[in-house]
Protein backbone atom coordinates (compact mmCIF):
# COMPACT_ATOMS: atom_id res chain seq x y z
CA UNK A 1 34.14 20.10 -32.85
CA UNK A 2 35.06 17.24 -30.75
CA UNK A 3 32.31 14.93 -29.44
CA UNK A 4 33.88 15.35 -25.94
CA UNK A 5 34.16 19.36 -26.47
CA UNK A 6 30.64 19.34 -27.07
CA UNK A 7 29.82 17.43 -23.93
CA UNK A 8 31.24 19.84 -21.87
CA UNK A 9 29.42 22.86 -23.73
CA UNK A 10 26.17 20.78 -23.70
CA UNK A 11 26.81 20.04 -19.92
CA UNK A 12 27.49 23.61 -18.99
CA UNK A 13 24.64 25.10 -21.01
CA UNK A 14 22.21 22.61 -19.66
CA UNK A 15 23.02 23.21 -16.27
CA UNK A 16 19.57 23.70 -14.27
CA UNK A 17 21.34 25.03 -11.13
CA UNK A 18 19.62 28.63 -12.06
CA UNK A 19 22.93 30.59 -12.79
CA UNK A 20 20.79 33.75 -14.41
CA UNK A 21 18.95 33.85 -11.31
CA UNK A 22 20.81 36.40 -8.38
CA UNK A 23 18.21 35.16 -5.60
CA UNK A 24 18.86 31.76 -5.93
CA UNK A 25 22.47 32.13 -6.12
CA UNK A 26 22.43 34.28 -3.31
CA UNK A 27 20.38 31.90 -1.07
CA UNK A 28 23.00 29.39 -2.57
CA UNK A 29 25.98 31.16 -1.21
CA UNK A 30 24.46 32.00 1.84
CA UNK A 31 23.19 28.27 2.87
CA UNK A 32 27.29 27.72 2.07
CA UNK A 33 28.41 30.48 3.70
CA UNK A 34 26.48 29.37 7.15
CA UNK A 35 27.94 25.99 6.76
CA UNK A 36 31.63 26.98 5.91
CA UNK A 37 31.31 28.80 9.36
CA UNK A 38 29.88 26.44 11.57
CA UNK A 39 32.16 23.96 9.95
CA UNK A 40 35.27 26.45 10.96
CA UNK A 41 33.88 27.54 14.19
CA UNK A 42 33.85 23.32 14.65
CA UNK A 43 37.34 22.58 13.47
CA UNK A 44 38.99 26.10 15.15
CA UNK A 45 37.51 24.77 18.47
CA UNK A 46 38.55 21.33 17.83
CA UNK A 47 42.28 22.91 17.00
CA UNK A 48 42.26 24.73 20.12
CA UNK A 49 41.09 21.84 22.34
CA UNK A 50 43.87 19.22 20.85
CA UNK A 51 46.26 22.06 21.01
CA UNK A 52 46.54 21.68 16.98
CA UNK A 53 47.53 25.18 15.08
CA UNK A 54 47.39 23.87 11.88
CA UNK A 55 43.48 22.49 12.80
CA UNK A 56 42.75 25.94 14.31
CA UNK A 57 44.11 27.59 11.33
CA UNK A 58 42.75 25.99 8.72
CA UNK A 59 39.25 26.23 11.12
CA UNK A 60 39.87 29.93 11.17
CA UNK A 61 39.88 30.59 7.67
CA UNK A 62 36.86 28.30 6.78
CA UNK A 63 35.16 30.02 9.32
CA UNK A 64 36.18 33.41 7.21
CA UNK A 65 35.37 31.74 3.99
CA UNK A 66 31.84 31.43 5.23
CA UNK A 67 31.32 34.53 6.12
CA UNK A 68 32.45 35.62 2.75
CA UNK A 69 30.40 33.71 0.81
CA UNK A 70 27.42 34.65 3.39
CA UNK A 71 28.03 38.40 2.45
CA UNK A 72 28.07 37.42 -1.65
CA UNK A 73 25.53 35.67 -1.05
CA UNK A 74 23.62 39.25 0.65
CA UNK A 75 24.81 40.89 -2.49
CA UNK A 76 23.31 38.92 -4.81
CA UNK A 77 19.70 38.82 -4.00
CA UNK A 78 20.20 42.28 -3.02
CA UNK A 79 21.08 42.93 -6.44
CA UNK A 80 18.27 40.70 -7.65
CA UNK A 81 15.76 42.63 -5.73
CA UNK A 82 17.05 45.21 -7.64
CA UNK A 83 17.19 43.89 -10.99
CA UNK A 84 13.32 43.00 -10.67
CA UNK A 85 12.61 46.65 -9.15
């Protein structure tokens, strides 16, 4: 095994971001998800205001990103709550 093969394994198996964890993933997502759609909400407005459709687009589909990743985010401690049932 490659020294730089195992750096990446080492890295990824040491990474103390709570993966196994459902809760904290899903208050993860959901802290994204809220700013992904103020964020959109932000740039869709700013689109609309500088009469920009590409701005408004892109602000559009943050702003739907968001409210995806708020919903996984539901799921997932959902599912936790579950898990520890």
């Amino acid at each position: 095994m490659s020294d730089d093969r195992w750096n990446d394994n080492y890295d990824r198996d040491n990474d103390n971001d709570n993966d196994n964890d459902l809760g904290a993933k899903g208050d993860k997502n959901t802290l994204k998800g809220k700013a992904n759609e103020a964020a959109g909400k932000v740039r869709e407005k700013a689109g609309d205001v500088l009469n920009n459709d590409e701005m408004q687009r892109r602000g559009a589909e943050q702003n739907i990103k968001g409210h995806m990743e708020e919903g996984l985010g539901d799921v997932e401690r959902k599912a936790d709550d579950a898990l520890d049932s």
